[in-house]
PDB file of N, CA and C in Angstrom:
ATOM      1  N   UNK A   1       0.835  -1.184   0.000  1.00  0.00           N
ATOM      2  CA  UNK A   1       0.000   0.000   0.000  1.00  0.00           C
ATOM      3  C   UNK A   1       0.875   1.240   0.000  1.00  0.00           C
ATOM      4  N   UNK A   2       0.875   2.230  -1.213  1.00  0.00           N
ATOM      5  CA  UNK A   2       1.775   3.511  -1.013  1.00  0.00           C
ATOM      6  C   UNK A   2       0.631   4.444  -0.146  1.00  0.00           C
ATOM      7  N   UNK A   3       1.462   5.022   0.635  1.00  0.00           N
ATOM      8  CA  UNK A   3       1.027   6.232   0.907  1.00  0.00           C
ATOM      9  C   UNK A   3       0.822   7.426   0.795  1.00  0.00           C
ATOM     10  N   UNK A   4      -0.571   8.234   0.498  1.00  0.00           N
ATOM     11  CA  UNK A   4      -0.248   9.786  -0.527  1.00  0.00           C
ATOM     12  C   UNK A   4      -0.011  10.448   0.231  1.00  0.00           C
ATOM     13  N   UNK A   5       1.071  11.684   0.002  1.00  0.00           N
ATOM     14  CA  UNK A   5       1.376  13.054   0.747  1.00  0.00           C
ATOM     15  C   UNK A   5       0.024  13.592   1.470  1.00  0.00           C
ATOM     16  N   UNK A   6      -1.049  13.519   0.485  1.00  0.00           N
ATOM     17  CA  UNK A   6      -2.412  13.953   1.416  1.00  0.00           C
ATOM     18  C   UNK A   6      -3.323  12.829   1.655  1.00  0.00           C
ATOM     19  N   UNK A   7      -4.149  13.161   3.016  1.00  0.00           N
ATOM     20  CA  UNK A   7      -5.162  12.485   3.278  1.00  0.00           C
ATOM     21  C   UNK A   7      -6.363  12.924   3.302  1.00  0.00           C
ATOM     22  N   UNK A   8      -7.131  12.316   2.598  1.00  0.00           N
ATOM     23  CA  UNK A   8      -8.450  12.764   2.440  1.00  0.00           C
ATOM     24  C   UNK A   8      -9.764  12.196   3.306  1.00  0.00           C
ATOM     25  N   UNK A   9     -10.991  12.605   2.954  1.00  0.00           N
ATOM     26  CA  UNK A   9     -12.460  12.232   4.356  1.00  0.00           C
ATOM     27  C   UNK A   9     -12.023  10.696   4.617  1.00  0.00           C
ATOM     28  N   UNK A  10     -11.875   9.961   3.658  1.00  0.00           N
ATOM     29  CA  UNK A  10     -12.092   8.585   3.625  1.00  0.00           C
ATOM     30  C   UNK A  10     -10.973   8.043   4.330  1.00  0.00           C
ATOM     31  N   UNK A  11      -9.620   7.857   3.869  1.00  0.00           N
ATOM     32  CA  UNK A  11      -8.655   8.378   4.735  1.00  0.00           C
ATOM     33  C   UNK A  11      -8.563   8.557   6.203  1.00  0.00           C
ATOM     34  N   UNK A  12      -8.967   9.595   6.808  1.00  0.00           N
ATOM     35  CA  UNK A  12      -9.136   9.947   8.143  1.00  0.00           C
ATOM     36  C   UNK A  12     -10.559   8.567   8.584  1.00  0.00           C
ATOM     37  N   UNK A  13     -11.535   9.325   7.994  1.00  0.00           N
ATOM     38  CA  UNK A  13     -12.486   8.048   8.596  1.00  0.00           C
ATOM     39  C   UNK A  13     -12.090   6.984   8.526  1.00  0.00           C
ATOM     40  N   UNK A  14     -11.188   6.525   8.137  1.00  0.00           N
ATOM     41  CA  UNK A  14     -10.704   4.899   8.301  1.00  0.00           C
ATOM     42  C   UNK A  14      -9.936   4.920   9.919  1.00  0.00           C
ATOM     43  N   UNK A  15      -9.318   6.022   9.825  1.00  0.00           N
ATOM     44  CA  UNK A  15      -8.131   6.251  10.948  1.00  0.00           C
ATOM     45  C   UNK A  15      -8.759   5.760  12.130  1.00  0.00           C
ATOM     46  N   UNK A  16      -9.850   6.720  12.022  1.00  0.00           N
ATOM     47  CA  UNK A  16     -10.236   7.092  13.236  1.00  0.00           C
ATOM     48  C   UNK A  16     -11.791   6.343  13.741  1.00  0.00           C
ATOM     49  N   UNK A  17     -11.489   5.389  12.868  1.00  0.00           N
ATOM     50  CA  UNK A  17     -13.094   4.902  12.590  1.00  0.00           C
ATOM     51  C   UNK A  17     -14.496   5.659  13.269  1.00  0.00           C
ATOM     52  N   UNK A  18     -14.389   6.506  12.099  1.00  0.00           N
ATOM     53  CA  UNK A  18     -15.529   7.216  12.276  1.00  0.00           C
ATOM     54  C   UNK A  18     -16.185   7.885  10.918  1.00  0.00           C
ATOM     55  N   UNK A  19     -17.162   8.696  10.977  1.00  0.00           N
ATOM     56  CA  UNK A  19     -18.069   9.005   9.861  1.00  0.00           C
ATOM     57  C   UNK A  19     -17.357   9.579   8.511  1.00  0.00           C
ATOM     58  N   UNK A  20     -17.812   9.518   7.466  1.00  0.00           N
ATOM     59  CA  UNK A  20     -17.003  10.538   6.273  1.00  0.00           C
ATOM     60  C   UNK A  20     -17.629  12.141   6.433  1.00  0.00           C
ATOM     61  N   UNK A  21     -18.264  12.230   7.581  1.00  0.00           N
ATOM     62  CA  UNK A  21     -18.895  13.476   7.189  1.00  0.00           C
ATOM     63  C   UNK A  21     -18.215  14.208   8.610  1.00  0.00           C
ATOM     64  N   UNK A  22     -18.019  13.146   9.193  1.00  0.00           N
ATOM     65  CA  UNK A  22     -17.566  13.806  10.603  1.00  0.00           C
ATOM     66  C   UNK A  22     -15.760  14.445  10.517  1.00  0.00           C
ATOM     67  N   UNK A  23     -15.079  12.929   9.326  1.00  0.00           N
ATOM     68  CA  UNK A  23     -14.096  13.541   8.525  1.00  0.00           C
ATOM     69  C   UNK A  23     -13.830  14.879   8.314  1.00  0.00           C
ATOM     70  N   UNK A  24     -14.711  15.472   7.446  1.00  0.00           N
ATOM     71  CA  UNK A  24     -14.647  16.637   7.031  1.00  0.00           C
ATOM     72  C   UNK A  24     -14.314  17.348   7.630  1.00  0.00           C
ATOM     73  N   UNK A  25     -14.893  17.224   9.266  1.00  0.00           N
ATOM     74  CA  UNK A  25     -15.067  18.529  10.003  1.00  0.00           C
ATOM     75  C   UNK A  25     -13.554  18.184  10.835  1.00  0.00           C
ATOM     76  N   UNK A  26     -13.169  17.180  10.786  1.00  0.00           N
ATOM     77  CA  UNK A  26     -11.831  17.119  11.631  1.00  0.00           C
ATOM     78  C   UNK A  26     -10.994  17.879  10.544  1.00  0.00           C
ATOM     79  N   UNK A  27     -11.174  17.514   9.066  1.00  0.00           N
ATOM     80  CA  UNK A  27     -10.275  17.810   8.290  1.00  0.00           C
ATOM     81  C   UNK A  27     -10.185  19.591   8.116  1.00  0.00           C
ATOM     82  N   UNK A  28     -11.558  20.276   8.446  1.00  0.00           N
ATOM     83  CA  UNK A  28     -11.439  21.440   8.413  1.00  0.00           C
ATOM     84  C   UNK A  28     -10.923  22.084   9.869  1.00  0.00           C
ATOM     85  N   UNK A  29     -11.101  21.382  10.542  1.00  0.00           N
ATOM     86  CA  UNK A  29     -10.388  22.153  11.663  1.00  0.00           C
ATOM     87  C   UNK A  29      -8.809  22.126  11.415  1.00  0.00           C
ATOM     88  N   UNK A  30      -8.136  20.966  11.137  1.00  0.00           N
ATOM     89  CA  UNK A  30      -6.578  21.204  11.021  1.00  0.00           C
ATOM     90  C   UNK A  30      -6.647  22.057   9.797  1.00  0.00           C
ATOM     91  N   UNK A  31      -7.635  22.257   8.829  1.00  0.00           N
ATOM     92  CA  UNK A  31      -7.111  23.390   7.600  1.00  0.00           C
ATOM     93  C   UNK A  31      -6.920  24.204   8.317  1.00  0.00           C
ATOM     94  N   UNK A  32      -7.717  24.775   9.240  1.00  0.00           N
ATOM     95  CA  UNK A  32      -8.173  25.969   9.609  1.00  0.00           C
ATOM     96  C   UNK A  32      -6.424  26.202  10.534  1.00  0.00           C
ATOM     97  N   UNK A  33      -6.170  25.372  11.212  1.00  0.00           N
ATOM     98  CA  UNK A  33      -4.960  25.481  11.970  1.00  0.00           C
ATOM     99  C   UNK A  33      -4.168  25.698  11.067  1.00  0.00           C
ATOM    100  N   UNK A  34      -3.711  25.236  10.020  1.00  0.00           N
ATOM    101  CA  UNK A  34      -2.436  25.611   9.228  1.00  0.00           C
ATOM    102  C   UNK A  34      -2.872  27.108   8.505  1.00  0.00           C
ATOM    103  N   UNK A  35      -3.628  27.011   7.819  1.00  0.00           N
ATOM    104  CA  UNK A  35      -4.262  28.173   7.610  1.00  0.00           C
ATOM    105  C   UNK A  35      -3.636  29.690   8.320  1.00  0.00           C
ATOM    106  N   UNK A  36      -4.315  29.462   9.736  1.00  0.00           N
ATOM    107  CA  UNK A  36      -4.025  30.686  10.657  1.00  0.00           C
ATOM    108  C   UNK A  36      -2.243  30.632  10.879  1.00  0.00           C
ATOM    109  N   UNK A  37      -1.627  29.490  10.285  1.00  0.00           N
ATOM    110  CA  UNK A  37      -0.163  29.107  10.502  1.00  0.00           C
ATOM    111  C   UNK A  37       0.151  29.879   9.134  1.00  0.00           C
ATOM    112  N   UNK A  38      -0.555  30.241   7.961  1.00  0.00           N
ATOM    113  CA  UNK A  38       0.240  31.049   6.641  1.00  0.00           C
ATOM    114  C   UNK A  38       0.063  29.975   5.847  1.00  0.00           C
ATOM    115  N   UNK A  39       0.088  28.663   5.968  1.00  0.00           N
ATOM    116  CA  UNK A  39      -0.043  27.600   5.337  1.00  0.00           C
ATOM    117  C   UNK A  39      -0.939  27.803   3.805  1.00  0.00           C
ATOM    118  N   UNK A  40      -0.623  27.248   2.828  1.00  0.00           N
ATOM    119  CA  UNK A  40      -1.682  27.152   1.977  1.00  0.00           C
ATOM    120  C   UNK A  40      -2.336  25.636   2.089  1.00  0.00           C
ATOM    121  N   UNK A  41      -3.601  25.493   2.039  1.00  0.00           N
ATOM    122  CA  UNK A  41      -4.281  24.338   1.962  1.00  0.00           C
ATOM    123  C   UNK A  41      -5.299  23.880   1.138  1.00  0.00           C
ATOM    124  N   UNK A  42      -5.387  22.981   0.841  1.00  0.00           N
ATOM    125  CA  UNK A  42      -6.351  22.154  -0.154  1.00  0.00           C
ATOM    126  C   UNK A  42      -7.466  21.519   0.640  1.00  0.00           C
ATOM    127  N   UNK A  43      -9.132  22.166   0.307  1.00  0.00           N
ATOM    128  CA  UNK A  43      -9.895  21.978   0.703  1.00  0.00           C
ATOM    129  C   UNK A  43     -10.176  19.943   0.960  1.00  0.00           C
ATOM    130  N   UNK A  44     -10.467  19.294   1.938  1.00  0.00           N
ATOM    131  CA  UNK A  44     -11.310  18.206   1.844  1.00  0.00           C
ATOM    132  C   UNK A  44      -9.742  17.395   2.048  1.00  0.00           C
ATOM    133  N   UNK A  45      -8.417  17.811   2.137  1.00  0.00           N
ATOM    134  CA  UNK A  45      -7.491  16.958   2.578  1.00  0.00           C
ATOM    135  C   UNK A  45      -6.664  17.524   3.166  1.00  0.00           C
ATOM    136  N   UNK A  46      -5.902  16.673   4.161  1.00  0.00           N
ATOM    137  CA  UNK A  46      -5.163  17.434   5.314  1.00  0.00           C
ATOM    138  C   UNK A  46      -3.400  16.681   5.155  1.00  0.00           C
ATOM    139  N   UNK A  47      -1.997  17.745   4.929  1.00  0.00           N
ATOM    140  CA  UNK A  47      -0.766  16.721   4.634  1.00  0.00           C
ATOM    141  C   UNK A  47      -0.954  15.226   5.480  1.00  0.00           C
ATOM    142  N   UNK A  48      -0.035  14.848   5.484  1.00  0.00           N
ATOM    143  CA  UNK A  48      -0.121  13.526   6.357  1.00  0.00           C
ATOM    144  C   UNK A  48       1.000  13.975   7.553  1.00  0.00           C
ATOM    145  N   UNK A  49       1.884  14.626   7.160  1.00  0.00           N
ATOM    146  CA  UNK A  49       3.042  14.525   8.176  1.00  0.00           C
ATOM    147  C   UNK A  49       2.025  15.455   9.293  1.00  0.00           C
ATOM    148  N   UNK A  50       1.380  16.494   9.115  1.00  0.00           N
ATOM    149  CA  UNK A  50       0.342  17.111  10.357  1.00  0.00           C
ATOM    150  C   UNK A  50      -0.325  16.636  10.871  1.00  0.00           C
ATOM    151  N   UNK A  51      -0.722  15.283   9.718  1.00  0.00           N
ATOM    152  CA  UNK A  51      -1.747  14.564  10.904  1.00  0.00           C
ATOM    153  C   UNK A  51      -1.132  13.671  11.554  1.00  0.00           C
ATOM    154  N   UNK A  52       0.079  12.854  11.214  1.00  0.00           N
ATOM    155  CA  UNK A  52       0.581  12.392  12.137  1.00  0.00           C
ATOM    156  C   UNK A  52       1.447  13.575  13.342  1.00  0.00           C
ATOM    157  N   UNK A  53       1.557  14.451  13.240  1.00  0.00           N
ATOM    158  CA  UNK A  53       2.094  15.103  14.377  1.00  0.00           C
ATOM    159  C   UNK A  53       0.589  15.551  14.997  1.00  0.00           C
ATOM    160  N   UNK A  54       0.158  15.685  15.088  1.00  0.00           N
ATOM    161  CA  UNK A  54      -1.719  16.172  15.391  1.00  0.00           C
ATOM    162  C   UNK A  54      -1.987  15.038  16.268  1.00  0.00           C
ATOM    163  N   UNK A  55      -2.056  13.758  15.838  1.00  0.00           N
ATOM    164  CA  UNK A  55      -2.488  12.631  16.625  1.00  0.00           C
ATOM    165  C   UNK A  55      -1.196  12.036  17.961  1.00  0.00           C
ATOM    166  N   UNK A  56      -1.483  12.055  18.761  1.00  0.00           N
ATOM    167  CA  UNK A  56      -0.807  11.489  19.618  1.00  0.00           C
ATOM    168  C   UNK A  56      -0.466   9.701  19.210  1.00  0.00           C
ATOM    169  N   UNK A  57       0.199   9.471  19.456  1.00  0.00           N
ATOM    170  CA  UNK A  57       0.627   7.623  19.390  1.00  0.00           C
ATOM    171  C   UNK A  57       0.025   7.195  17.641  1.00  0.00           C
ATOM    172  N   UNK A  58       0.026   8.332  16.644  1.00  0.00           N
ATOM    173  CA  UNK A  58      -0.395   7.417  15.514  1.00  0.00           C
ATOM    174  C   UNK A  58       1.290   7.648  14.625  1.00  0.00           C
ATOM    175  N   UNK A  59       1.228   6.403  14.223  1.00  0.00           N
ATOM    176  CA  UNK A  59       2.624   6.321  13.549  1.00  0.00           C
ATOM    177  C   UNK A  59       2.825   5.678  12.065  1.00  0.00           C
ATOM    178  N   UNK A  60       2.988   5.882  11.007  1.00  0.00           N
ATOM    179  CA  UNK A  60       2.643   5.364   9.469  1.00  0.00           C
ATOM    180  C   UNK A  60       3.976   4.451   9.864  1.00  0.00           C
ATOM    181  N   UNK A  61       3.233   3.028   9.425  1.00  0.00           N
ATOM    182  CA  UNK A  61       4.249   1.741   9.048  1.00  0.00           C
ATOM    183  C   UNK A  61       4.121   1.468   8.066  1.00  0.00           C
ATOM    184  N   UNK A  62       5.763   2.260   7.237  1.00  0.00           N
ATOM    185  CA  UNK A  62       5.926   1.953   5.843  1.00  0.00           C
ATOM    186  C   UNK A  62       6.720   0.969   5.440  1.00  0.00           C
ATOM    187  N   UNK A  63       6.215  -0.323   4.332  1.00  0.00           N
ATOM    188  CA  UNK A  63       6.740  -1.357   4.175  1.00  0.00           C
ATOM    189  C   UNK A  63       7.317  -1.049   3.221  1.00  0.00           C
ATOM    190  N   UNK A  64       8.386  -2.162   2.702  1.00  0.00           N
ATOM    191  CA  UNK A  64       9.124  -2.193   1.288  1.00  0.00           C
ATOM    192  C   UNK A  64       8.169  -2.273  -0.391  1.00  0.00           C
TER     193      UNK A  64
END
């Protein structure tokens, strides 16, 4: 499985097993954080390296 630079609703709702709609709203709150950071962002997906620094104990296990 590669992993994309961004994560999108579906994405997160897998993470976090929870809704695609509830997604959204997690995903707009970290926009909103980088955002107020100068950040430019892309609506409906959030980088990955923020969301792994965002989440406590979540860690991407990348295979060969």
């Amino acid at each position: 499985m590669k992993l994309n630079y961004m994560m999108d609703a579906e994405d997160v709702a897998n993470e976090l097993g929870i809704s695609k709609g509830h997604a959204y709203k997690v995903i707009r709150l970290l926009n909103g954080e980088l955002e107020k950071s100068g950040f430019i962002i892309v609506a409906g997906k959030v980088p990955r390296a923020f969301w792994e620094k965002k989440f406590y104990g979540y860690q991407t296990v990348q295979t060969a």
